[in-house]
Each structure stands twice: as C-alpha cells, then as structure tokens.
C-alpha atoms as a PDB file:
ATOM      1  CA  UNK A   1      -0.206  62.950  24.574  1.00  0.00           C
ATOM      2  CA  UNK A   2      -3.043  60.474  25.541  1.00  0.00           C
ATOM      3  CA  UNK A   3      -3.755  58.416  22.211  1.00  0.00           C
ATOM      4  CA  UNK A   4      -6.738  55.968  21.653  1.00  0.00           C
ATOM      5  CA  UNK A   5      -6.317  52.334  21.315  1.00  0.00           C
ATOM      6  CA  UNK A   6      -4.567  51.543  18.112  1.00  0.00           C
ATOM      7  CA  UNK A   7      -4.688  55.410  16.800  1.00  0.00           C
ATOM      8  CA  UNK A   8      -0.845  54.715  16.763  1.00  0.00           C
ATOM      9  CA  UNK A   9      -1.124  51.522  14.132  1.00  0.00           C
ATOM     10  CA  UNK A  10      -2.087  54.361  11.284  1.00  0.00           C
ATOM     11  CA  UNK A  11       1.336  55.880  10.365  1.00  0.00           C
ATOM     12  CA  UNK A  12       0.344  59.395   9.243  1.00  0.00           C
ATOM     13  CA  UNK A  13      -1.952  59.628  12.380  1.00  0.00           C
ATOM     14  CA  UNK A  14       1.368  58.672  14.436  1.00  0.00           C
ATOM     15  CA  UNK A  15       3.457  60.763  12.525  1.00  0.00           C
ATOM     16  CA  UNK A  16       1.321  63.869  13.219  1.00  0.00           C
ATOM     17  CA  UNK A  17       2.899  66.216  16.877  1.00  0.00           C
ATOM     18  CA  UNK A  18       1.339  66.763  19.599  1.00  0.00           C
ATOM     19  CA  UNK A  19      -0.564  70.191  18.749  1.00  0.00           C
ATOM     20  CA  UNK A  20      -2.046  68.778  15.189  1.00  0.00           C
ATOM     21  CA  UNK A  21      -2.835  64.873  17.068  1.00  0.00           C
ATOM     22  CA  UNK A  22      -4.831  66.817  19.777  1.00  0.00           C
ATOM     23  CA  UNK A  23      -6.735  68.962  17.555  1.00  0.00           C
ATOM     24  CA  UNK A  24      -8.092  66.194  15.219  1.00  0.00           C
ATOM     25  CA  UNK A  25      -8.573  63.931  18.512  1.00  0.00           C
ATOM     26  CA  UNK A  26     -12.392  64.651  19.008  1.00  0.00           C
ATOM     27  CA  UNK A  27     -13.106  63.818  15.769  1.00  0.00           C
ATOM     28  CA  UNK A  28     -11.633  60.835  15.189  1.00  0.00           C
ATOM     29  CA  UNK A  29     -14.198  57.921  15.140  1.00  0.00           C
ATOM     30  CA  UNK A  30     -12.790  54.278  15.315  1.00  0.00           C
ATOM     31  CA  UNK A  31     -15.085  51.775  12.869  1.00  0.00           C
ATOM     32  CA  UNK A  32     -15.172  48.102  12.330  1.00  0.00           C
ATOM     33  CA  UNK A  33     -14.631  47.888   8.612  1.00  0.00           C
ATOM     34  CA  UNK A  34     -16.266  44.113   7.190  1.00  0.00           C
ATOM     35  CA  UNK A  35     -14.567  42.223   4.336  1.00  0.00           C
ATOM     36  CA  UNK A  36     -16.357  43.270   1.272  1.00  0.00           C
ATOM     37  CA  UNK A  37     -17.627  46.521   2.899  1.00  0.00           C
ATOM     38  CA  UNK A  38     -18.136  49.345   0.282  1.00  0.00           C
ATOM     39  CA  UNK A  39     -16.900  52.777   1.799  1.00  0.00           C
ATOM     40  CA  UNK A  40     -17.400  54.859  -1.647  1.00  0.00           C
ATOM     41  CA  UNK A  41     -18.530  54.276  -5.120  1.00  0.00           C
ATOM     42  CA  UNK A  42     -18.029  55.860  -8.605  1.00  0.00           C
ATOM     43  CA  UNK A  43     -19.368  59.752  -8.349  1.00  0.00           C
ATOM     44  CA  UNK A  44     -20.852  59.453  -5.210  1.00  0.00           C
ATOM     45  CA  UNK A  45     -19.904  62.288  -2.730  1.00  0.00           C
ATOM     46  CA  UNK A  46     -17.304  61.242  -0.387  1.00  0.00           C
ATOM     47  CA  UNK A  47     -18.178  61.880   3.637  1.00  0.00           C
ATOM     48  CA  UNK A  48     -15.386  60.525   5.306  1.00  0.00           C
ATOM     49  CA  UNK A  49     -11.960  59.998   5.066  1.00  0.00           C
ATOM     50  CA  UNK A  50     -10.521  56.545   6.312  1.00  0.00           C
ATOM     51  CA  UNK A  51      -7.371  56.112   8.362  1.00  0.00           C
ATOM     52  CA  UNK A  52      -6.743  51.871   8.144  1.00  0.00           C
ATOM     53  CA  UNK A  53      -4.721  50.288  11.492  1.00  0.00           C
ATOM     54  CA  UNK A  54      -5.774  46.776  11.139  1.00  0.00           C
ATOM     55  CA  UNK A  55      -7.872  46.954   7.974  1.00  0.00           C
ATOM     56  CA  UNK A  56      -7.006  46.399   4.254  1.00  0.00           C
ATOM     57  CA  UNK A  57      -8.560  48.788   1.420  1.00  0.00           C
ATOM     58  CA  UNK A  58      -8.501  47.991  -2.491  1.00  0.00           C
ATOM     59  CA  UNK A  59      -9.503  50.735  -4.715  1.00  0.00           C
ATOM     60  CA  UNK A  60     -10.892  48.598  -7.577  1.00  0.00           C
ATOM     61  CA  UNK A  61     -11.919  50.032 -11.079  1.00  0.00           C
ATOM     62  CA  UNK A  62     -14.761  47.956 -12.060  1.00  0.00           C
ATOM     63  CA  UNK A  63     -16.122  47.911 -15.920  1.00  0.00           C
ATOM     64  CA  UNK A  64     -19.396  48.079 -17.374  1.00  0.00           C
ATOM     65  CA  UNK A  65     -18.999  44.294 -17.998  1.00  0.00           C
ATOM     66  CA  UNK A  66     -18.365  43.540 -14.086  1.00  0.00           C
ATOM     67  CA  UNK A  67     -15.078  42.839 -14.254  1.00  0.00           C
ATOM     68  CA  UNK A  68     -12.944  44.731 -12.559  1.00  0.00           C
ATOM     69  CA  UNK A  69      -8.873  45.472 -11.337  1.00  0.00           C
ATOM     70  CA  UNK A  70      -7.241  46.868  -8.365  1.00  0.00           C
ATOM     71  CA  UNK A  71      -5.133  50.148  -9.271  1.00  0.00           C
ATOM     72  CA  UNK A  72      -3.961  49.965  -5.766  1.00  0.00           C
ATOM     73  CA  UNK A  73      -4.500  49.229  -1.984  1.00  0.00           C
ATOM     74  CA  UNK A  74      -4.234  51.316   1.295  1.00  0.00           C
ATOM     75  CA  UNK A  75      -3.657  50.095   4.860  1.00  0.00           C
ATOM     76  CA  UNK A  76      -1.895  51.547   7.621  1.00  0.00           C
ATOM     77  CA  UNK A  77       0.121  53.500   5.816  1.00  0.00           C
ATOM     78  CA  UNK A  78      -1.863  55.598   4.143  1.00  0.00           C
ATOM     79  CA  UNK A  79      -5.701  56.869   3.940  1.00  0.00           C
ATOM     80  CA  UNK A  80      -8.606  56.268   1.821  1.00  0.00           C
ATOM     81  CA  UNK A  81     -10.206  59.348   0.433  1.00  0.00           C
ATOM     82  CA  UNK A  82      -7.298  61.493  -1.512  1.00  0.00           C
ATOM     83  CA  UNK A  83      -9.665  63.499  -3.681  1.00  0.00           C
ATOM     84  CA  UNK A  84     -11.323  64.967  -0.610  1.00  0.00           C
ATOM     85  CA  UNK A  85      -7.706  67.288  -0.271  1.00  0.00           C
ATOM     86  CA  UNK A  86      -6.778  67.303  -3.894  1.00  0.00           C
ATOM     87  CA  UNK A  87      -9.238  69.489  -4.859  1.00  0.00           C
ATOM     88  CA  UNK A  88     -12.420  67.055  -5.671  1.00  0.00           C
ATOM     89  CA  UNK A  89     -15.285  65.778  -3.430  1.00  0.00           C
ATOM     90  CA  UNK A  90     -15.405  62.196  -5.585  1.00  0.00           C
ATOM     91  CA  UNK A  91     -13.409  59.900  -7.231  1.00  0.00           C
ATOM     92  CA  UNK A  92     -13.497  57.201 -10.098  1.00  0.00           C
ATOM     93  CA  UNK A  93     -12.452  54.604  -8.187  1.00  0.00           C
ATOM     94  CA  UNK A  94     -14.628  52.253  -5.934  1.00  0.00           C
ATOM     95  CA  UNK A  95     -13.060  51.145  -2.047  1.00  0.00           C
ATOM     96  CA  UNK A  96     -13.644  47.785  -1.216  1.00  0.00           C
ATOM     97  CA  UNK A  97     -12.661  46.748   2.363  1.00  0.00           C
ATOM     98  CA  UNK A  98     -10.357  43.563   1.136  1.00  0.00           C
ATOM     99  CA  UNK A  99      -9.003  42.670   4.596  1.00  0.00           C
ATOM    100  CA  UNK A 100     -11.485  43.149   7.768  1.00  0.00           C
ATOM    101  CA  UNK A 101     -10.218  45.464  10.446  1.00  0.00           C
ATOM    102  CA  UNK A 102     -10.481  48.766  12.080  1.00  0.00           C
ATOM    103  CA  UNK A 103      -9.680  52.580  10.427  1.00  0.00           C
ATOM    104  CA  UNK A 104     -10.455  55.676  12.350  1.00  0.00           C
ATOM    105  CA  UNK A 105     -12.631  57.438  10.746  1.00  0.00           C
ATOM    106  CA  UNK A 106     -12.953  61.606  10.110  1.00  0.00           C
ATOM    107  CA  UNK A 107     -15.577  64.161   8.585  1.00  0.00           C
ATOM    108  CA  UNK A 108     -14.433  65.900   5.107  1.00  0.00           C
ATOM    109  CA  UNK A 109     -14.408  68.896   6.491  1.00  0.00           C
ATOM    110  CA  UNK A 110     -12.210  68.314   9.259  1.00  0.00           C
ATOM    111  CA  UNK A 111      -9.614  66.717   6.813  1.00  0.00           C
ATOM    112  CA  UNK A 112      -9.752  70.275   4.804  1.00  0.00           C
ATOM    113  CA  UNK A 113      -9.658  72.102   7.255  1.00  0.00           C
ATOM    114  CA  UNK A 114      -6.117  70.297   8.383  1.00  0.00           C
ATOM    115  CA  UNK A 115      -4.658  69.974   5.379  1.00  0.00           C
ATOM    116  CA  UNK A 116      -5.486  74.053   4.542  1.00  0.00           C
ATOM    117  CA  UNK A 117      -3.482  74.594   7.713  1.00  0.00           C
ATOM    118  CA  UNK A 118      -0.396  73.839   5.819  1.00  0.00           C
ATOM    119  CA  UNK A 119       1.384  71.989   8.560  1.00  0.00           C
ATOM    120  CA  UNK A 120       3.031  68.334   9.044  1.00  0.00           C
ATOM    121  CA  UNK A 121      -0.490  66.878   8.065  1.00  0.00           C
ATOM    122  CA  UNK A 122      -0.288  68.655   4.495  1.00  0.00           C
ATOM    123  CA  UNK A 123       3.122  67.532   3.609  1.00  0.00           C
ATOM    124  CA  UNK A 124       2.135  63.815   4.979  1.00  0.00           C
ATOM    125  CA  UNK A 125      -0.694  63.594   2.969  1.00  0.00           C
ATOM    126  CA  UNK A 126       1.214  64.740  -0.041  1.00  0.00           C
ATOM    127  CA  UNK A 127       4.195  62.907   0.435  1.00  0.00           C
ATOM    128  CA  UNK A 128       1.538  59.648   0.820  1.00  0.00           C
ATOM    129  CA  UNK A 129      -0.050  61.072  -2.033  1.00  0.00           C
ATOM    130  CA  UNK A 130       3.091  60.298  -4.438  1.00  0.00           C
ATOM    131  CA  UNK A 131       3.910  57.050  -2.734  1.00  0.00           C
ATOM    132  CA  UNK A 132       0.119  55.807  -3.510  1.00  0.00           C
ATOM    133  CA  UNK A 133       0.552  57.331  -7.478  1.00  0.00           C
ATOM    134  CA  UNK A 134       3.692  55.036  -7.335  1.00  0.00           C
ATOM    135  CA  UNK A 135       1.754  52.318  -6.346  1.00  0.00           C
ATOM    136  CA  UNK A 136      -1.031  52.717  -8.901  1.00  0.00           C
ATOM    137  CA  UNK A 137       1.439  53.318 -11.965  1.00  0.00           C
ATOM    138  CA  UNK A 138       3.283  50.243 -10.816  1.00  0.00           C
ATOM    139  CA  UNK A 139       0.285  48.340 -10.412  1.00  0.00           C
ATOM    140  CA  UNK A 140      -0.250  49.239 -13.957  1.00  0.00           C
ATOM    141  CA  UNK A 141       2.722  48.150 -15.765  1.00  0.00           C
ATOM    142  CA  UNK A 142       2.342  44.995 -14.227  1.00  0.00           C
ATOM    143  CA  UNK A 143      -1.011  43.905 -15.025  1.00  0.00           C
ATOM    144  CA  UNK A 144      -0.160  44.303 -18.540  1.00  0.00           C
ATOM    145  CA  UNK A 145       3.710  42.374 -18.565  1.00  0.00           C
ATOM    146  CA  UNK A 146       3.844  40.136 -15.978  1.00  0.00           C
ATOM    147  CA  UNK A 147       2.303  36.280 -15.306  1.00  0.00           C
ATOM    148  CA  UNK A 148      -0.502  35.605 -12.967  1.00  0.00           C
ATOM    149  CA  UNK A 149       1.710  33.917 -10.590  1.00  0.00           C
ATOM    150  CA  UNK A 150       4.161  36.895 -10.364  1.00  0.00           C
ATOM    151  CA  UNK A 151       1.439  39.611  -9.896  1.00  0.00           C
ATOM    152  CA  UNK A 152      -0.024  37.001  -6.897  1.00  0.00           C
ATOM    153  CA  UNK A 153       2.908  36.798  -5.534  1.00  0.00           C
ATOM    154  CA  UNK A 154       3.384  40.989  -5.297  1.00  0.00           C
ATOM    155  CA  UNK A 155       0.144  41.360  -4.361  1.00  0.00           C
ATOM    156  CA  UNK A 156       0.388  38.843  -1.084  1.00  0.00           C
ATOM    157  CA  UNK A 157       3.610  40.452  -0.593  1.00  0.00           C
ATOM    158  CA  UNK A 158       2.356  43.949  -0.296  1.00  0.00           C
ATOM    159  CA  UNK A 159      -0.891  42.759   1.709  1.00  0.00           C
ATOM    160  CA  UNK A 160       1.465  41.138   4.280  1.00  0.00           C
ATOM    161  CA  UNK A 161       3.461  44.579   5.183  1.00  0.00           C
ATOM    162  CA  UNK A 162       0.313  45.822   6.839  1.00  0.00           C
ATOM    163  CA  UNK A 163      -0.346  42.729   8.803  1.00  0.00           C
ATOM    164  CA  UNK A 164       0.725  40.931  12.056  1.00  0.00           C
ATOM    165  CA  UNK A 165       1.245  37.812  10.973  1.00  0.00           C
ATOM    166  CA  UNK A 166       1.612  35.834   7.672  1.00  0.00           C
ATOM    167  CA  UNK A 167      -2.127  34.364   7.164  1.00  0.00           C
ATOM    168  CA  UNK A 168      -4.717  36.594   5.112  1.00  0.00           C
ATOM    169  CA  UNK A 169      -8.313  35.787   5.211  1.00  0.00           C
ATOM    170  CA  UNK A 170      -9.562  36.376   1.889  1.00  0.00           C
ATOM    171  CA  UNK A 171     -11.500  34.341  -0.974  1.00  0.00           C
ATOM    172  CA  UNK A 172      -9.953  33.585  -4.526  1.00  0.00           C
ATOM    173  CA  UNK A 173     -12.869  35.604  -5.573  1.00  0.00           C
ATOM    174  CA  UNK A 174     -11.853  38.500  -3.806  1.00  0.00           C
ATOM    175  CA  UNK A 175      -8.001  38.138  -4.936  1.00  0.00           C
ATOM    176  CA  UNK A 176      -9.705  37.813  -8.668  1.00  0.00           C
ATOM    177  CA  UNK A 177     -11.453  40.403  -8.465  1.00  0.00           C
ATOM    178  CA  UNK A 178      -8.558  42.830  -7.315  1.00  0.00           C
ATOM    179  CA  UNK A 179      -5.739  41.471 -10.753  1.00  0.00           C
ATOM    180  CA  UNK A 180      -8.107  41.166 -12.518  1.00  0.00           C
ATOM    181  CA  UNK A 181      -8.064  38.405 -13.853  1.00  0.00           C
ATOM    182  CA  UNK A 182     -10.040  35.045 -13.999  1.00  0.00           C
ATOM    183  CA  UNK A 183     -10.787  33.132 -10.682  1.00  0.00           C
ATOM    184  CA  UNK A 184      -9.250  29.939 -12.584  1.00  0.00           C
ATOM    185  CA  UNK A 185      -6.214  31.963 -12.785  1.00  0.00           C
ATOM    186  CA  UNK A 186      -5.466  32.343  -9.089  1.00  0.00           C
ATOM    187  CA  UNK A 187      -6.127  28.417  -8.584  1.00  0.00           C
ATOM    188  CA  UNK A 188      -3.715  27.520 -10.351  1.00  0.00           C
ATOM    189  CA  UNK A 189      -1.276  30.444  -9.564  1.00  0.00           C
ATOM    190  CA  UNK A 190      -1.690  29.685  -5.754  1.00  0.00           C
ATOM    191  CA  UNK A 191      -1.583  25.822  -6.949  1.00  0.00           C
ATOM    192  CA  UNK A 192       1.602  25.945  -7.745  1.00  0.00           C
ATOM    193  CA  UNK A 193       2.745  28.182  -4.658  1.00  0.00           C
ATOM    194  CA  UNK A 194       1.281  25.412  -2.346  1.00  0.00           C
ATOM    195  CA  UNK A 195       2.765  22.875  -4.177  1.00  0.00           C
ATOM    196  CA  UNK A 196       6.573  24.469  -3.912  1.00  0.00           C
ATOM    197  CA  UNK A 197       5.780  25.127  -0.123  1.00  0.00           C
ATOM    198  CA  UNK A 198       5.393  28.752   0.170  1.00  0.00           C
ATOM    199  CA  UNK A 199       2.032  29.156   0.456  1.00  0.00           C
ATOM    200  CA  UNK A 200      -0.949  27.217   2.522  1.00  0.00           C
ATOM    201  CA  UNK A 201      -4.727  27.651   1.123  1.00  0.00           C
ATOM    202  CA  UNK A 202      -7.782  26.410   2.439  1.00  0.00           C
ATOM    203  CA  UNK A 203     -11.300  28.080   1.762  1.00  0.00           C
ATOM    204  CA  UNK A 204     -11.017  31.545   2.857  1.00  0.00           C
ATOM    205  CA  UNK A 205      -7.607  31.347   4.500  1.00  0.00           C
ATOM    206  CA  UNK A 206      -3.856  31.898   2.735  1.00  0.00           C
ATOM    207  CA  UNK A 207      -1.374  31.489   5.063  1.00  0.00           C
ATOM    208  CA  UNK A 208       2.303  32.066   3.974  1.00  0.00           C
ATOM    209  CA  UNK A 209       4.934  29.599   5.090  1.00  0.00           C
ATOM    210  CA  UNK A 210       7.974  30.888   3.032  1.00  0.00           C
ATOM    211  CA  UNK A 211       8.416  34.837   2.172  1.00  0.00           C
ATOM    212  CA  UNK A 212      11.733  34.407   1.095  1.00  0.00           C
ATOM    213  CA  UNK A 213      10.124  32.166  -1.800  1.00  0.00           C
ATOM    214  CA  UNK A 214       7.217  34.599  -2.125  1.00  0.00           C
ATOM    215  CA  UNK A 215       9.855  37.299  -2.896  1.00  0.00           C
ATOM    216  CA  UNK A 216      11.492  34.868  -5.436  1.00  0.00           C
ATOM    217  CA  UNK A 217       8.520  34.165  -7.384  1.00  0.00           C
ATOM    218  CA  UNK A 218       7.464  37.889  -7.427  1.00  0.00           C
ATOM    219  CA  UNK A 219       8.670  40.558 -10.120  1.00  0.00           C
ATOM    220  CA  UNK A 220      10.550  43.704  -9.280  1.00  0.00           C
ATOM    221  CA  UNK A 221       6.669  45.674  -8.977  1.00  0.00           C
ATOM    222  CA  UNK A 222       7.003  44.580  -4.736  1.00  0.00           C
ATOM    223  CA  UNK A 223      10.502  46.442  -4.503  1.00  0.00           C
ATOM    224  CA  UNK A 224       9.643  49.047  -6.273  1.00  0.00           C
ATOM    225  CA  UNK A 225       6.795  50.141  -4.742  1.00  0.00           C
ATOM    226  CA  UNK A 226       7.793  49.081  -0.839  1.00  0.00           C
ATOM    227  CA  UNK A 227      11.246  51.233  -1.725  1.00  0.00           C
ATOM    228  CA  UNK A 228       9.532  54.274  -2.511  1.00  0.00           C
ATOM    229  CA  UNK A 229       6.935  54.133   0.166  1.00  0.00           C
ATOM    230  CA  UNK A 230       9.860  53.987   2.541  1.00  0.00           C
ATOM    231  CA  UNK A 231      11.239  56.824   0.749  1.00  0.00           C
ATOM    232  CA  UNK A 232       8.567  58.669   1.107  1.00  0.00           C
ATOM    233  CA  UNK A 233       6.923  58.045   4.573  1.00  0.00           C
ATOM    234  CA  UNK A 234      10.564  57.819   6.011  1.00  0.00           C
ATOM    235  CA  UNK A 235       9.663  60.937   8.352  1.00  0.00           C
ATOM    236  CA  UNK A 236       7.669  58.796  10.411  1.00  0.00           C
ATOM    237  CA  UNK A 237       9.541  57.834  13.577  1.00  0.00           C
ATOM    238  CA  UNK A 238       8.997  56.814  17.315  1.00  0.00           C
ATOM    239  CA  UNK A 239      10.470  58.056  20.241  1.00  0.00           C
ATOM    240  CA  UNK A 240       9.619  56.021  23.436  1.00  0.00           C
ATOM    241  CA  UNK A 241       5.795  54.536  22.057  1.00  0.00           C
ATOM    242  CA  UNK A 242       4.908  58.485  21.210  1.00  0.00           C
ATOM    243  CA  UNK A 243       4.641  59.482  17.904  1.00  0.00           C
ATOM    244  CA  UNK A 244       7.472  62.647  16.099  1.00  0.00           C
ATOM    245  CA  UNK A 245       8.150  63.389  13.036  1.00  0.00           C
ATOM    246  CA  UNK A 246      10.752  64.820  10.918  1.00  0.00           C
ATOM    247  CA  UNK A 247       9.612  66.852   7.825  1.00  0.00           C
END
C-alpha cells in the first residue's frame, strides 16, 4: 500500500487495511493547521473531519463571559469532528488548533459514508470515541479537585505523548485559556516547575527537562486517561512500516 507522507503519524488512519486505506486515499487532503486556528465553532455546521499527525487540537468550552476550559484535546490519536458519525452535523464545543502542525483532512460525507460501512473504521472510531469520553470526564473531575500545578503538570504530560520531542511552543495565554483558569495561575504553577528543574520557559517556548518529575507533580488524571487510551486503541499495530490491525 503506497501511503502519503506522514498519513502513517495518525493512528486510526494507520490502523485502517489495505482495502478501507485505499478507498479513503483520494480524499484525504493534508493541511497546515496554525496555532490558534479555529476549525469549528458552537452550532456551526461541521465540513470536515480532522485527522492530527503533527498537530495539537483543544476542544475548549468558552462562556458567555470569555472565559473558557478545555474538556479535552485530540492529536494523533484520535480525530476532530465526532458528532459528524454520532448522529449530529454540530457540536457545542469550539476546536482550537493549540499546537501547530499538519492533520489530513476529509469531507463529511466521506467519513459517513465509511463509518456506515460498518468495518474496522466504525469500530476505530467508536473505540476512540470512549477513550476521548474518558478523557473529557477525567478532565472534569480534575478541574474541580485538583491544584493548578497538578492539572499543568497532566496537561504537559498528555500534550507531550503526541510529540517528538519534549519542547511545546505555546503561550501561558493559550495554556490559560485551555484549565481554565487565570493566566497568573500558570506563572506561578510553571514558576515553581522551573525552579525544581523540570521544566524550562521562555516566551512562547516550554521545554521539559525532567518527565519523571513532571509525572511526580501530576495527579492520577495522566494515568488514567493514557491507560485507557492504550486500552482502547491497543488494536493498532505495525508490521514492517505498514499499517494492520487487530479488531
């Protein structure tokens, strides 16, 4: 099977055999996704569904006030546009690209038409479908019990399993913005990171020296959610750089 550049780098896209792959093939699109990009808002009618390899989505609830809170992010393990095969064309949520990068892109019609088919893409999407309600139910529980500096600390931890290396380019703002909390908050959460020596921050740049001490300082939201999205997407395997699965 002949696969695009980086088509590989999205899990459920790699996941899918030969027969399915080829069919979606043509359709696939790859974009350049830019930090703070907007691919959907509240109510409006979703186009497109987004397969992440290098990029970083949040799906942010934002109040009437402005403020707003991440109920989860998807990158390349997962897809951004669930309601398009769960039976609704739009969505509460807004998706906010919150690390640049690359997704391949595909028409909602093409994504219904697979997942009607009832094959491996159907039970991928709903199998990623549970591991993302995990994520968001998690995400959840702790906003409202845990510190600042713990939900930081899961947050960088879960960013960092979708990326190459350990340095995230991303604005306090931006981090805010996602927990939902103050901007004062993550100074002084990320503050005292740097100061222990597990984190590095400059303007626009977080670069983690020490995961071990990230995991320390984070609560047990990381392990639960990383252990059931292994659970869950643990059908996704490689044989020799091509893509099988195991459903």
């Amino acid at each position: 099977m002949s696969l695009p550049d980086g088509s590989n780098q999205n899990h459920l896209l790699a996941a899918l055999p030969t027969a399915e792959f080829e069919r979606m093939l043509p359709h696939l699109e790859l974009v350049n996704l830019r930090l703070g990009e907007t691919l959907y808002e509240p109510g409006g009618q979703l186009q497109h569904a987004y397969f992440p390899t290098t990029a970083i989505v949040s799906l942010l609830h934002i109040l009437e006030s402005g403020s707003s809170a991440e109920s989860a992010s998807v990158g390349n393990e997962g897809v951004v546009g669930i309601s398009l095969f769960m039976g609704g064309d739009t969505t509460s949520s807004t998706a906010i690209v919150m690390t640049a990068g690359q997704a391949y892109r595909l028409p909602e019609k093409l994504l219904k038409e697979e997942f009607s088919r009832a094959g491996v893409m159907q039970r991928l999407l709903l199998r990623y479908t549970q591991a993302l309600g995990t994520q968001m139910a998690q995400t959840a529980a702790c906003n409202r019990h845990h510190s600042i500096q713990q939900q930081l600390c899961r947050w960088l931890l879960l960013i960092l399993d979708r990326l190459p290396s350990n340095e995230l380019i991303m604005t306090q703002e931006l981090v805010a913005g996602a927990l939902g909390v103050r901007r004062e908050g993550i100074t002084e959460a990320a503050g005292a990171l740097q100061r222990s020596g597990i984190i590095r921050y400059r303007r626009g740049h977080i670069t983690v020296l020490k995961r071990p001490g990230l995991e320390a300082h984070a609560c047990e939201c990381y392990a639960v959610v990383k252990k059931e999205m292994d659970r869950l997407l643990s059908a996704v395997r490689y044989r020799q750089g091509a893509p099988a699965v195991t459903v």
